[in-house]
PDB file of N, CA and C in Angstrom:
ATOM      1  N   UNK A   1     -64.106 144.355 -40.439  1.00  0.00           N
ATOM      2  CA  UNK A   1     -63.942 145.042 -41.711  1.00  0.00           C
ATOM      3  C   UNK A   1     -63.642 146.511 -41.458  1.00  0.00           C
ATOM      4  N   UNK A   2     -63.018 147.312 -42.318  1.00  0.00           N
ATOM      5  CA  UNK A   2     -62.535 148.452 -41.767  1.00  0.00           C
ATOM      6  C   UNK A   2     -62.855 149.429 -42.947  1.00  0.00           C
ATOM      7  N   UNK A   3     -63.458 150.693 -42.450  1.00  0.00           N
ATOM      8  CA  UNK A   3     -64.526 151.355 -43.500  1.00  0.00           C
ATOM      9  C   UNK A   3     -63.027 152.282 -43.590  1.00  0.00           C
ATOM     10  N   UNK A   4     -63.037 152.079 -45.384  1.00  0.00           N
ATOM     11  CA  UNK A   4     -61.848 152.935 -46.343  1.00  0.00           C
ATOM     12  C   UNK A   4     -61.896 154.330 -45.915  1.00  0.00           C
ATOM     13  N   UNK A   5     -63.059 154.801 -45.645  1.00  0.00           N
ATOM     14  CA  UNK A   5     -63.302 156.474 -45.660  1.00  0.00           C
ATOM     15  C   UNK A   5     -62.446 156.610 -44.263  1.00  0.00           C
ATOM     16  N   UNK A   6     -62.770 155.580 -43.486  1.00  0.00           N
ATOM     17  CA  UNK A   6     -62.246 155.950 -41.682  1.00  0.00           C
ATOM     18  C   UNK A   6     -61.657 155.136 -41.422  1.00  0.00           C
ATOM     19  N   UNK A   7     -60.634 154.650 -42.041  1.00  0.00           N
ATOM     20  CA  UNK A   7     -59.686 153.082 -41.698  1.00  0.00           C
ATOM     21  C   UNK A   7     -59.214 153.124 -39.781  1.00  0.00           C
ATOM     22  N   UNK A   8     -58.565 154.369 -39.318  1.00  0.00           N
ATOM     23  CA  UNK A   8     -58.840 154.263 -38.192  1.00  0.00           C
ATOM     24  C   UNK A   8     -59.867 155.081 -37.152  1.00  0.00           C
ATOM     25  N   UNK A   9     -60.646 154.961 -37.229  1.00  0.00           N
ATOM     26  CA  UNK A   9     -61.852 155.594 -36.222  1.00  0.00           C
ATOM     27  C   UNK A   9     -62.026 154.822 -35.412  1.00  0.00           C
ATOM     28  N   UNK A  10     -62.319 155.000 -34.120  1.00  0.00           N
ATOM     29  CA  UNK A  10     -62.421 154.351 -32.908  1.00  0.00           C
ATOM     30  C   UNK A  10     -61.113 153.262 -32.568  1.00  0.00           C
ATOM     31  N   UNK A  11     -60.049 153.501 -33.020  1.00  0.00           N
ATOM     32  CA  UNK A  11     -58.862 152.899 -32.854  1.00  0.00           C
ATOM     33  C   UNK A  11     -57.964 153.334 -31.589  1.00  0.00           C
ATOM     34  N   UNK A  12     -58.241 152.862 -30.935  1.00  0.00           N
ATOM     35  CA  UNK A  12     -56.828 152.781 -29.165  1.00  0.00           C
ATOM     36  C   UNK A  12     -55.395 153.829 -29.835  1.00  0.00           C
ATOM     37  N   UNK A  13     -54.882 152.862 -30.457  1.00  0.00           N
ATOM     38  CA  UNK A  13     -53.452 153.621 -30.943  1.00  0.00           C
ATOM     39  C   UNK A  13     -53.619 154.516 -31.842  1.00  0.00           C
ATOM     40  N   UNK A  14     -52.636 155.257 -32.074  1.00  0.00           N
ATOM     41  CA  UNK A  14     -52.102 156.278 -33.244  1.00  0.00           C
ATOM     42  C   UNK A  14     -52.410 155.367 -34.594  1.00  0.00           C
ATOM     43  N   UNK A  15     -52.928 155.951 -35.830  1.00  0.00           N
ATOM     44  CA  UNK A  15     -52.557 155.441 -36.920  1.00  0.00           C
ATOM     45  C   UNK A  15     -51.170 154.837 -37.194  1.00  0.00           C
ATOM     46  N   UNK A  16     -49.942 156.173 -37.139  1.00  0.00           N
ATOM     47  CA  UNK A  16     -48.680 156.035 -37.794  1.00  0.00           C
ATOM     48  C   UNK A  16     -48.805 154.146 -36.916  1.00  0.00           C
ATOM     49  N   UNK A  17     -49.080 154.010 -35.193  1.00  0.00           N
ATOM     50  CA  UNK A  17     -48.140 152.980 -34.750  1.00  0.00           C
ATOM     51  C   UNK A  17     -48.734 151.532 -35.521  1.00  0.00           C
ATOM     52  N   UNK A  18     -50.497 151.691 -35.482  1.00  0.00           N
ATOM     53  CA  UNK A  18     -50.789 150.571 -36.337  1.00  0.00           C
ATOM     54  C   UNK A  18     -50.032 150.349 -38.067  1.00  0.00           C
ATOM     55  N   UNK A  19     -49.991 150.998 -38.595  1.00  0.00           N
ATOM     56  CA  UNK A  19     -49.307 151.026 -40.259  1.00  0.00           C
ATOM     57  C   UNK A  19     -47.976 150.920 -39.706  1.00  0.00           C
ATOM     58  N   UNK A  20     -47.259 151.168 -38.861  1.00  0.00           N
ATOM     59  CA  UNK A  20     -45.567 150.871 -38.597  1.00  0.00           C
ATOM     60  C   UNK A  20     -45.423 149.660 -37.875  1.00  0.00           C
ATOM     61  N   UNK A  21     -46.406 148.493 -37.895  1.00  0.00           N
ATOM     62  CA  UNK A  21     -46.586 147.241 -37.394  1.00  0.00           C
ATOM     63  C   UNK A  21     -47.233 146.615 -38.426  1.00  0.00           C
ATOM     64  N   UNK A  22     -48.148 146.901 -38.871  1.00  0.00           N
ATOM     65  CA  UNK A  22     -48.172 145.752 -40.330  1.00  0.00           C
ATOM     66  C   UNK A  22     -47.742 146.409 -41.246  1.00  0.00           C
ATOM     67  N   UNK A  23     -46.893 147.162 -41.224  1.00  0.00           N
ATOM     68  CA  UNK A  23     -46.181 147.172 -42.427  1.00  0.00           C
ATOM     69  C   UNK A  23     -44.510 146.628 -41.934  1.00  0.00           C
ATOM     70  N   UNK A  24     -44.137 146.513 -40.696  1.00  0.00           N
ATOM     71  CA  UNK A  24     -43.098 145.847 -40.379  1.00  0.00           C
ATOM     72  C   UNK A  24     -43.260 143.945 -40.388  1.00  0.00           C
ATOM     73  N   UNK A  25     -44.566 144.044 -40.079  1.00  0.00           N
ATOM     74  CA  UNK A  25     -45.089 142.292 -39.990  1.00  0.00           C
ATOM     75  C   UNK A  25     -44.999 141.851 -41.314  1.00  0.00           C
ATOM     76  N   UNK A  26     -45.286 142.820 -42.492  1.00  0.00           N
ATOM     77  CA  UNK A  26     -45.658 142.255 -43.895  1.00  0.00           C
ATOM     78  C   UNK A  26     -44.234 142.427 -44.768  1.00  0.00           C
ATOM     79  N   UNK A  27     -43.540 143.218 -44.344  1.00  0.00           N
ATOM     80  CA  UNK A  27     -42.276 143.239 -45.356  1.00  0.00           C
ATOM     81  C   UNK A  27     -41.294 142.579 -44.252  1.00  0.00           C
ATOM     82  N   UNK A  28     -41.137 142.494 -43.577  1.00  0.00           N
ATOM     83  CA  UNK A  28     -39.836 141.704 -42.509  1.00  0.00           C
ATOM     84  C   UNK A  28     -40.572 140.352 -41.962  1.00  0.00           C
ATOM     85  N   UNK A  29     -39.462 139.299 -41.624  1.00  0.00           N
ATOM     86  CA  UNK A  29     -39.796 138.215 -41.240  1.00  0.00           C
ATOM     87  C   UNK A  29     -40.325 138.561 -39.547  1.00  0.00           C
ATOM     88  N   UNK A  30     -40.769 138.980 -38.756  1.00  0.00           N
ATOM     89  CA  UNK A  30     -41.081 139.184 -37.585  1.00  0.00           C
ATOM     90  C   UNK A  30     -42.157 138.687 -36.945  1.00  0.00           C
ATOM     91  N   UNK A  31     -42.122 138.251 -35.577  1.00  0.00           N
ATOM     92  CA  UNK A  31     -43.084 137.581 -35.432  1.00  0.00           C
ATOM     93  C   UNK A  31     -44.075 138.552 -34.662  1.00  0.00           C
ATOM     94  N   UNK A  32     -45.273 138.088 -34.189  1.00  0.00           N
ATOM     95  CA  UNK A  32     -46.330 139.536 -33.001  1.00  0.00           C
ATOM     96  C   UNK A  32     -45.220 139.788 -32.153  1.00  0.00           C
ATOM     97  N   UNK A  33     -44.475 138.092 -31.406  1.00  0.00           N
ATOM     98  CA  UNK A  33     -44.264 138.258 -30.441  1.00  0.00           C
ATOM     99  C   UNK A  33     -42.949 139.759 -30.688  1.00  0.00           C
ATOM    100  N   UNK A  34     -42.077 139.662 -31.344  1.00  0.00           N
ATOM    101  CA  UNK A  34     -40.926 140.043 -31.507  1.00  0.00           C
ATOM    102  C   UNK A  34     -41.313 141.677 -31.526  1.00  0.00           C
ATOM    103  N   UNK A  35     -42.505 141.585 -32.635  1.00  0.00           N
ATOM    104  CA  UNK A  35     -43.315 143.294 -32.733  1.00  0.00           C
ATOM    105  C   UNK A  35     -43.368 143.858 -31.138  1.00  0.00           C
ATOM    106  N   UNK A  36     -43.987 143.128 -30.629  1.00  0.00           N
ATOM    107  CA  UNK A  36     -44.508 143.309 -29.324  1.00  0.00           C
ATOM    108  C   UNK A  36     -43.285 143.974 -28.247  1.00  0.00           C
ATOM    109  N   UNK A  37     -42.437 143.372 -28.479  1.00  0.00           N
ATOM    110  CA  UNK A  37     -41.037 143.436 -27.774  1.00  0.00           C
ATOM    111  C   UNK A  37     -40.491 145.063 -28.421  1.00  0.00           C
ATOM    112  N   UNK A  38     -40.724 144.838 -29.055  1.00  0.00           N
ATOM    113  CA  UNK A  38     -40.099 146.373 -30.150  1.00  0.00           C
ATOM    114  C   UNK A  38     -40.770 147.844 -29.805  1.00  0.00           C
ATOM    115  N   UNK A  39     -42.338 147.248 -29.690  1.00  0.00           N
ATOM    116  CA  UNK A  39     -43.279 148.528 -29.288  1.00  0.00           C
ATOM    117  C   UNK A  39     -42.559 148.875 -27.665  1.00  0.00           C
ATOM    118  N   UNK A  40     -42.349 147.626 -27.183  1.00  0.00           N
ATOM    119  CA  UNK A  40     -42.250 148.006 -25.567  1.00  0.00           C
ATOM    120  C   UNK A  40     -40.925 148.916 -25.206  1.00  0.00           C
ATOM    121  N   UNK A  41     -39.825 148.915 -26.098  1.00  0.00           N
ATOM    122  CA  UNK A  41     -38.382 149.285 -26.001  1.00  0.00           C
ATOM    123  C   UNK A  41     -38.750 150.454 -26.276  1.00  0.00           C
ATOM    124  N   UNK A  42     -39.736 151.172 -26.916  1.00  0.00           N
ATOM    125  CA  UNK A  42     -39.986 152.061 -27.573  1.00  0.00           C
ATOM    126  C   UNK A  42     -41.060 153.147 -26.928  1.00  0.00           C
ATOM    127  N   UNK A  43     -41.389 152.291 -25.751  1.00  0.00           N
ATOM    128  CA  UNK A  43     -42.709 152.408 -24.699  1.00  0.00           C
ATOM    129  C   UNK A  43     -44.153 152.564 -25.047  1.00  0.00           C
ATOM    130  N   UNK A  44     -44.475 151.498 -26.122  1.00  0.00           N
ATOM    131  CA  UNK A  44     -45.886 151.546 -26.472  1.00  0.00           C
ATOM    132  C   UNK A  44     -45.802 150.100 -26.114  1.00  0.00           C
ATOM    133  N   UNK A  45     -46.906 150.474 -25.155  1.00  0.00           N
ATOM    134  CA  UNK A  45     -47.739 148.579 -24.299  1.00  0.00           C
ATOM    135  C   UNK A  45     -48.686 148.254 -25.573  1.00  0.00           C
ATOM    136  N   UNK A  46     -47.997 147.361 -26.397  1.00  0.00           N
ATOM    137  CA  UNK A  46     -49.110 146.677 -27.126  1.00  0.00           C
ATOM    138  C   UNK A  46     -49.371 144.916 -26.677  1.00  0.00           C
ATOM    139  N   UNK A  47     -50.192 144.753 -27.087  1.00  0.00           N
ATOM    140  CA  UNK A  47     -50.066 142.873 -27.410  1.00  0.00           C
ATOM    141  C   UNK A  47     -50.149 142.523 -28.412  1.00  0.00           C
ATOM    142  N   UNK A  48     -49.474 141.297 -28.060  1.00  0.00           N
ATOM    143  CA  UNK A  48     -49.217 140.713 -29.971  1.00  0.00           C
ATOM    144  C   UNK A  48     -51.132 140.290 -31.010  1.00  0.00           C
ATOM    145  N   UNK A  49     -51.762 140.299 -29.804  1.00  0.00           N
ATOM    146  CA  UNK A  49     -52.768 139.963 -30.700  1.00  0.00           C
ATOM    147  C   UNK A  49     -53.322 140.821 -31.434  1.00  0.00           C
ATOM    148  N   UNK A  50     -53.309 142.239 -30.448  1.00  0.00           N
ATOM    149  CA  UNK A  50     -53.840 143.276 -31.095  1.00  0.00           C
ATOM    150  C   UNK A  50     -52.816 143.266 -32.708  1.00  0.00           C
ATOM    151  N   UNK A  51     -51.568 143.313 -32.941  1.00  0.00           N
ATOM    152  CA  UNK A  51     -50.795 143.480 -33.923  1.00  0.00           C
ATOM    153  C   UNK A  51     -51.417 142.556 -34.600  1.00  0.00           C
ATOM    154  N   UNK A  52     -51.678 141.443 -34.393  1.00  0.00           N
ATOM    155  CA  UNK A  52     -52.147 140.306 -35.375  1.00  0.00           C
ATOM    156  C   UNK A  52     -53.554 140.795 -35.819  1.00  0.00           C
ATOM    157  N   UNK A  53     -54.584 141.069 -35.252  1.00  0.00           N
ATOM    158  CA  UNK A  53     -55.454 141.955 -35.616  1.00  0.00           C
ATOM    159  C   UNK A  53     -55.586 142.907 -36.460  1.00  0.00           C
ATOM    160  N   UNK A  54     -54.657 143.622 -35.986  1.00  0.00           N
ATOM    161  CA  UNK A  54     -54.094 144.625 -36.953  1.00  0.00           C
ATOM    162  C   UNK A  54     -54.275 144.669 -38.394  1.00  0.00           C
ATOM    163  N   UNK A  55     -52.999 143.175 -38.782  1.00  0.00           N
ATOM    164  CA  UNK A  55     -52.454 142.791 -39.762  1.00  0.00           C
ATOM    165  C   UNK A  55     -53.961 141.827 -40.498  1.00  0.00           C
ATOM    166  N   UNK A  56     -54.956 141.259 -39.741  1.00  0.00           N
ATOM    167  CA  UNK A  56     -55.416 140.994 -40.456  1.00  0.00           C
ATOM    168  C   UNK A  56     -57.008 141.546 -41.125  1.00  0.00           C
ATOM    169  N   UNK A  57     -57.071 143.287 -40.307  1.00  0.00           N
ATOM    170  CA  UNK A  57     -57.882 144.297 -40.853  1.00  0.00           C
ATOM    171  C   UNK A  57     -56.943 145.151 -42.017  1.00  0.00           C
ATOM    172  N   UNK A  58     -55.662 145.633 -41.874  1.00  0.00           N
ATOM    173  CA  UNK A  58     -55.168 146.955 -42.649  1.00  0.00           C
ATOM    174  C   UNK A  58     -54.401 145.989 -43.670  1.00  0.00           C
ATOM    175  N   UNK A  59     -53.895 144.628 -44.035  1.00  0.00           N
ATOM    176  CA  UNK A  59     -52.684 144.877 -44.892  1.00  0.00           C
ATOM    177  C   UNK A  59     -53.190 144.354 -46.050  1.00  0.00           C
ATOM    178  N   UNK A  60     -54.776 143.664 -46.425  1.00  0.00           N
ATOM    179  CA  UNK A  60     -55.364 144.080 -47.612  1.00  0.00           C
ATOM    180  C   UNK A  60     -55.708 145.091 -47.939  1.00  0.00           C
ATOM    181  N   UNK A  61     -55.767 146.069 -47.015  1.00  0.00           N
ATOM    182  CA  UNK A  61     -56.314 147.281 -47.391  1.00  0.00           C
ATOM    183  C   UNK A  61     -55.121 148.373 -47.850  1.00  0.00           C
ATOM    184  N   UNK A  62     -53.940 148.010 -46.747  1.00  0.00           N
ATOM    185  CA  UNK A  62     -52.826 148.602 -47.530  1.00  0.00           C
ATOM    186  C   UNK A  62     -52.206 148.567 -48.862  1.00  0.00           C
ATOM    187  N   UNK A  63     -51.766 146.601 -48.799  1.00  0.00           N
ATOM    188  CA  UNK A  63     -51.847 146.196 -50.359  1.00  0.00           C
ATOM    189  C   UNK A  63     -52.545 147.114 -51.500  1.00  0.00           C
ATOM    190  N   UNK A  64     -53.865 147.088 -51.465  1.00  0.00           N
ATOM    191  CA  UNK A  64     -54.485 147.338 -52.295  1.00  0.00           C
ATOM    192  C   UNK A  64     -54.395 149.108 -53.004  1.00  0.00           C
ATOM    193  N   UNK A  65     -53.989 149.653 -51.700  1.00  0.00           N
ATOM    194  CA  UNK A  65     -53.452 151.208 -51.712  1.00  0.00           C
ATOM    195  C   UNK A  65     -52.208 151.480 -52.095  1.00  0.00           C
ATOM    196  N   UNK A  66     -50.794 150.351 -52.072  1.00  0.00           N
ATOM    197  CA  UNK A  66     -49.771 151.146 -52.814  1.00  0.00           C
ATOM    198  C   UNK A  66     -49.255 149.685 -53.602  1.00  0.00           C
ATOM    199  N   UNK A  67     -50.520 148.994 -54.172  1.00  0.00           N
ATOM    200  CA  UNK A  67     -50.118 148.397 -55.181  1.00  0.00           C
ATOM    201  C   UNK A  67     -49.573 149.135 -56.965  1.00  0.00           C
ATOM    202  N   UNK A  68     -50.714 150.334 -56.818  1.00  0.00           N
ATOM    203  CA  UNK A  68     -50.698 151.029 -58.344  1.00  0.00           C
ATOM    204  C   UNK A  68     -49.005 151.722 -57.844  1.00  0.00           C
ATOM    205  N   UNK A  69     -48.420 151.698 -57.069  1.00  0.00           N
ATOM    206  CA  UNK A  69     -47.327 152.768 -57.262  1.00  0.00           C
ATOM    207  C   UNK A  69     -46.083 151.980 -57.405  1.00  0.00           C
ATOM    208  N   UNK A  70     -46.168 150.032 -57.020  1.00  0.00           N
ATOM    209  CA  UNK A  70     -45.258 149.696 -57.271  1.00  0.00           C
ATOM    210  C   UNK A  70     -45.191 148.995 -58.923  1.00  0.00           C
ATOM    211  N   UNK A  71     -43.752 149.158 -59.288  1.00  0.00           N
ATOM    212  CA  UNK A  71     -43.503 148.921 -60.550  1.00  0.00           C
ATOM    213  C   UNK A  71     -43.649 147.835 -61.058  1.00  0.00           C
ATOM    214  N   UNK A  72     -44.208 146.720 -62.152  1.00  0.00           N
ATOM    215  CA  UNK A  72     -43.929 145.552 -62.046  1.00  0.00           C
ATOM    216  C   UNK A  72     -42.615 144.875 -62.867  1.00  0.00           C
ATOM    217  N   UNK A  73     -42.198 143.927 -62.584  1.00  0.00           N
ATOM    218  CA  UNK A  73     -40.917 143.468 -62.982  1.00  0.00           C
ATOM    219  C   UNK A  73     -40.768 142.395 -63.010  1.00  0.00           C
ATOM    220  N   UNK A  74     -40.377 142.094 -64.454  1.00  0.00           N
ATOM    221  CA  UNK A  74     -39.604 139.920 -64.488  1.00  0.00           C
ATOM    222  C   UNK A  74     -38.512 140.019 -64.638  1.00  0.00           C
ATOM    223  N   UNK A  75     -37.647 140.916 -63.800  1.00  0.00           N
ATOM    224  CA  UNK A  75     -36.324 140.792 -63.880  1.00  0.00           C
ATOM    225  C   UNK A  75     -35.892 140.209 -63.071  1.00  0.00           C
ATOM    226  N   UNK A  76     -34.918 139.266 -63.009  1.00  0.00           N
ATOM    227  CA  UNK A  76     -34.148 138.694 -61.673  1.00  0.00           C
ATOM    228  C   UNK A  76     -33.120 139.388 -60.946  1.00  0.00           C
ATOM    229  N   UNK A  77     -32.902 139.399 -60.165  1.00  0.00           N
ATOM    230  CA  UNK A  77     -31.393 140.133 -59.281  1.00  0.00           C
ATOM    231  C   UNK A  77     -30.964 139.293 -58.949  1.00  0.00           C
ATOM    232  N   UNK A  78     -29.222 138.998 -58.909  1.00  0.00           N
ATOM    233  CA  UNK A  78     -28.408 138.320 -58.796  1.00  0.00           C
ATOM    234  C   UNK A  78     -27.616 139.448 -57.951  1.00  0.00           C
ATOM    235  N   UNK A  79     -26.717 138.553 -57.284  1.00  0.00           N
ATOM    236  CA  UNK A  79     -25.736 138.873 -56.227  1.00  0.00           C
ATOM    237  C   UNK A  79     -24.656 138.146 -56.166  1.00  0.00           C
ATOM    238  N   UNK A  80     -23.395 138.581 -56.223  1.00  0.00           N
ATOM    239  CA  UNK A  80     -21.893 137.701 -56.086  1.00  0.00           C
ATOM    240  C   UNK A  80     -21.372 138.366 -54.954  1.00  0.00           C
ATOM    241  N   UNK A  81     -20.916 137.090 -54.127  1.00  0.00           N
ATOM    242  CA  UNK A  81     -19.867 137.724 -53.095  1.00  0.00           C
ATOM    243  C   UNK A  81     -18.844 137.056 -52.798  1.00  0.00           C
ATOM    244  N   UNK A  82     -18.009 137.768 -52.887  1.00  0.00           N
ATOM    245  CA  UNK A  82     -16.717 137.181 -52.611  1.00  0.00           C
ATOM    246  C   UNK A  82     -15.638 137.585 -51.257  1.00  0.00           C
ATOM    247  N   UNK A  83     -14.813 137.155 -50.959  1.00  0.00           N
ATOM    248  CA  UNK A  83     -13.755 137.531 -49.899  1.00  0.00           C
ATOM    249  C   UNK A  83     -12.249 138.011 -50.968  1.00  0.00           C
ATOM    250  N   UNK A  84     -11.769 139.176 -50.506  1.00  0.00           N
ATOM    251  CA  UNK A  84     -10.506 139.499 -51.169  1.00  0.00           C
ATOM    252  C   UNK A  84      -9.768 140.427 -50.256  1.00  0.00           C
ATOM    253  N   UNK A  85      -8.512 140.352 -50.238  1.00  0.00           N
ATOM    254  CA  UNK A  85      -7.732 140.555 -49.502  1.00  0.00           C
ATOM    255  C   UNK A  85      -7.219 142.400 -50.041  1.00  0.00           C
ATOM    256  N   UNK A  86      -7.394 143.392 -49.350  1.00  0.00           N
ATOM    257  CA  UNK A  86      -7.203 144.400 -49.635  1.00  0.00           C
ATOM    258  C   UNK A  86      -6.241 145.547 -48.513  1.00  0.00           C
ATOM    259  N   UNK A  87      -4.779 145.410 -48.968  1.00  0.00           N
ATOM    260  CA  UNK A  87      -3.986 146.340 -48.063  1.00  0.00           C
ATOM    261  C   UNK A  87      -3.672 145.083 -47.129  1.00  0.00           C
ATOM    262  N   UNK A  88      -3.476 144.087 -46.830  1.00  0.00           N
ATOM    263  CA  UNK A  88      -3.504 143.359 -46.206  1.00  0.00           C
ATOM    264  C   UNK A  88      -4.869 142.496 -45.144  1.00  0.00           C
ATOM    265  N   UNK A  89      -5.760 143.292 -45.506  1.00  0.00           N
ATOM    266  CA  UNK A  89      -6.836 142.915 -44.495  1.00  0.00           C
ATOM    267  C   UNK A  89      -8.017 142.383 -45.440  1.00  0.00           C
ATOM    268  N   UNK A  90      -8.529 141.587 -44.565  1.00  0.00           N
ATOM    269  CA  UNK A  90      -9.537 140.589 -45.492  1.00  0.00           C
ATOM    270  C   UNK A  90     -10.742 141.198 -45.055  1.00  0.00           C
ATOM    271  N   UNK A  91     -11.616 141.699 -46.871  1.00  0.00           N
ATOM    272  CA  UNK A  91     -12.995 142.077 -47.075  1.00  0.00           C
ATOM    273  C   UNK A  91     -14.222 141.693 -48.089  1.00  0.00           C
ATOM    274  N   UNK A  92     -14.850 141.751 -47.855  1.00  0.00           N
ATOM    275  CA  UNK A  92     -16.150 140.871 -48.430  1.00  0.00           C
ATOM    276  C   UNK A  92     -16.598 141.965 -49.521  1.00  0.00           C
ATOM    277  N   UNK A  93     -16.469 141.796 -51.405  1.00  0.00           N
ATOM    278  CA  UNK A  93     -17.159 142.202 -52.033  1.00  0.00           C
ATOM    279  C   UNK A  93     -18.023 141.632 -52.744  1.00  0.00           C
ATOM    280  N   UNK A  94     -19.332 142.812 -52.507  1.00  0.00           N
ATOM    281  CA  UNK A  94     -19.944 142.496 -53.459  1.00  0.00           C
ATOM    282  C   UNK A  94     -20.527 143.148 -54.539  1.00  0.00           C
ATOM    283  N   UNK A  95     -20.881 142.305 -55.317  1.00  0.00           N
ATOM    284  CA  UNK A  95     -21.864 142.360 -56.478  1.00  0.00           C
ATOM    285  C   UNK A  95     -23.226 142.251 -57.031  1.00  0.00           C
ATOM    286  N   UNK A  96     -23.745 142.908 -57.472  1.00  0.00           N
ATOM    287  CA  UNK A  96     -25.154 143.182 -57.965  1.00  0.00           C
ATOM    288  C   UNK A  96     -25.696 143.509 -59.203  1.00  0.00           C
ATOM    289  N   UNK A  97     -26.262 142.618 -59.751  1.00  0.00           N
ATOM    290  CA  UNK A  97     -27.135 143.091 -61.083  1.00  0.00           C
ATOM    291  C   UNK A  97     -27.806 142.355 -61.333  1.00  0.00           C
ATOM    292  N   UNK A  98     -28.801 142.917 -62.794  1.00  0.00           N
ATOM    293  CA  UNK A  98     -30.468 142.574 -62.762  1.00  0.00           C
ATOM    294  C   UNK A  98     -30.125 141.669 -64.161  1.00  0.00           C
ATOM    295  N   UNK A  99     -30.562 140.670 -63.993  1.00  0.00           N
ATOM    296  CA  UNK A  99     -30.740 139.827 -65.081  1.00  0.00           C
ATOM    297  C   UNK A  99     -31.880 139.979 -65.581  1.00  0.00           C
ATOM    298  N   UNK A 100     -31.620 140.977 -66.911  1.00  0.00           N
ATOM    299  CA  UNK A 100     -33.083 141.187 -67.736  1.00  0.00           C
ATOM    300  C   UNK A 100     -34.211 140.037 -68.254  1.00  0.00           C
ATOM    301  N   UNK A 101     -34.961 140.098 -68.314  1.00  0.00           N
ATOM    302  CA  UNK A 101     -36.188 139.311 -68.820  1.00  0.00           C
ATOM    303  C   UNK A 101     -36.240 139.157 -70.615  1.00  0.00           C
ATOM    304  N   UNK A 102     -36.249 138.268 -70.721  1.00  0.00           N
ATOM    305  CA  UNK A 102     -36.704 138.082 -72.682  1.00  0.00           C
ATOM    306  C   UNK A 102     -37.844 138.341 -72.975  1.00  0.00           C
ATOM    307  N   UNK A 103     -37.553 139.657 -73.314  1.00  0.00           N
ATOM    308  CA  UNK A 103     -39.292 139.887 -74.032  1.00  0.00           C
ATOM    309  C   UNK A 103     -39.986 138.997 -74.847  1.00  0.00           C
TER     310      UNK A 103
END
Protein backbone atom coordinates (compact mmCIF):
# COMPACT_ATOMS: atom_id res chain seq x y z
CA UNK A 1 0.00 0.00 0.00
CA UNK A 2 1.51 3.29 -0.69
CA UNK A 3 1.05 6.23 1.88
CA UNK A 4 -0.64 9.36 -0.37
CA UNK A 5 1.38 11.90 1.76
CA UNK A 6 4.82 9.92 0.55
CA UNK A 7 3.76 7.88 -2.54
CA UNK A 8 7.49 7.56 -3.18
CA UNK A 9 9.61 7.31 0.00
CA UNK A 10 12.02 4.67 0.25
CA UNK A 11 11.71 4.04 -3.53
CA UNK A 12 15.13 2.73 -5.60
CA UNK A 13 14.14 4.88 -8.71
CA UNK A 14 13.30 8.47 -9.46
CA UNK A 15 9.60 9.24 -9.12
CA UNK A 16 9.35 10.88 -12.78
CA UNK A 17 10.82 6.97 -13.98
CA UNK A 18 8.17 5.04 -11.85
CA UNK A 19 4.94 7.42 -13.14
CA UNK A 20 6.64 7.27 -16.86
CA UNK A 21 6.10 3.36 -16.62
CA UNK A 22 2.70 3.02 -15.32
CA UNK A 23 1.57 5.56 -16.95
CA UNK A 24 3.07 4.09 -20.27
CA UNK A 25 1.76 0.41 -19.04
CA UNK A 26 -1.82 1.96 -18.43
CA UNK A 27 -2.47 4.10 -21.52
CA UNK A 28 -0.38 1.98 -24.27
CA UNK A 29 -0.73 -1.64 -25.03
CA UNK A 30 2.89 -2.61 -23.64
CA UNK A 31 3.99 -5.34 -22.04
CA UNK A 32 6.78 -5.29 -18.50
CA UNK A 33 8.69 -7.13 -20.83
CA UNK A 34 8.74 -4.46 -23.72
CA UNK A 35 8.85 -1.52 -20.70
CA UNK A 36 11.84 -3.21 -19.59
CA UNK A 37 13.55 -3.11 -22.98
CA UNK A 38 12.73 0.68 -23.27
CA UNK A 39 14.20 1.60 -19.73
CA UNK A 40 17.40 -0.28 -20.91
CA UNK A 41 17.84 1.77 -24.43
CA UNK A 42 17.49 4.60 -22.27
CA UNK A 43 20.03 3.14 -19.58
CA UNK A 44 17.83 2.55 -16.61
CA UNK A 45 18.39 -1.36 -15.44
CA UNK A 46 14.93 -2.07 -14.43
CA UNK A 47 12.97 -5.48 -14.26
CA UNK A 48 9.80 -6.11 -15.49
CA UNK A 49 8.57 -7.13 -12.15
CA UNK A 50 9.55 -4.24 -10.43
CA UNK A 51 7.31 -2.26 -13.32
CA UNK A 52 4.55 -4.68 -12.61
CA UNK A 53 4.79 -3.75 -9.04
CA UNK A 54 4.83 -0.56 -9.81
CA UNK A 55 1.63 -0.65 -11.74
CA UNK A 56 0.02 -2.49 -9.19
CA UNK A 57 0.90 0.12 -6.10
CA UNK A 58 0.62 3.76 -8.19
CA UNK A 59 -2.11 3.37 -11.00
CA UNK A 60 -5.10 3.34 -8.50
CA UNK A 61 -3.60 5.88 -6.92
CA UNK A 62 -2.91 7.77 -10.07
CA UNK A 63 -6.41 7.06 -11.46
CA UNK A 64 -7.86 8.41 -8.62
CA UNK A 65 -5.61 11.76 -8.86
CA UNK A 66 -6.35 12.88 -12.45
CA UNK A 67 -9.69 11.42 -12.63
CA UNK A 68 -11.45 15.00 -11.48
CA UNK A 69 -9.49 16.70 -14.44
CA UNK A 70 -10.66 14.39 -17.09
CA UNK A 71 -13.82 15.46 -18.91
CA UNK A 72 -16.64 13.06 -19.15
CA UNK A 73 -18.15 12.20 -22.51
CA UNK A 74 -20.93 9.98 -24.49
CA UNK A 75 -19.77 11.11 -27.53
CA UNK A 76 -18.52 8.72 -30.13
CA UNK A 77 -15.55 9.47 -32.57
CA UNK A 78 -15.66 8.23 -35.87
CA UNK A 79 -12.92 8.11 -38.42
CA UNK A 80 -13.01 7.74 -42.42
CA UNK A 81 -10.16 6.85 -44.45
CA UNK A 82 -9.72 6.76 -47.65
CA UNK A 83 -6.91 6.45 -50.52
CA UNK A 84 -6.98 9.35 -53.29
CA UNK A 85 -4.82 10.09 -55.82
CA UNK A 86 -3.26 13.63 -55.55
CA UNK A 87 -0.78 15.27 -58.33
CA UNK A 88 -0.34 11.93 -59.44
CA UNK A 89 0.76 10.16 -56.30
CA UNK A 90 -1.33 8.04 -54.11
CA UNK A 91 -2.37 9.38 -50.39
CA UNK A 92 -4.34 8.30 -47.53
CA UNK A 93 -7.09 10.85 -46.21
CA UNK A 94 -8.45 11.20 -43.40
CA UNK A 95 -11.37 12.02 -41.50
CA UNK A 96 -12.60 12.77 -38.08
CA UNK A 97 -15.59 13.66 -36.11
CA UNK A 98 -17.57 13.30 -32.92
CA UNK A 99 -20.85 11.84 -33.18
CA UNK A 100 -22.84 13.74 -30.56
CA UNK A 101 -24.84 11.97 -27.88
CA UNK A 102 -28.89 12.46 -27.56
CA UNK A 103 -29.52 14.15 -24.64
Amino acid sequence: MVDPKAPFKWRHFLPDIILLNVRWYCRYSLSYWGLEEMMAERGVEVDHTTIYRWVQDYSSELDKRIRPFLTPTNDSWRVDETYIEIRGEWKYLYRAWIRKAIP
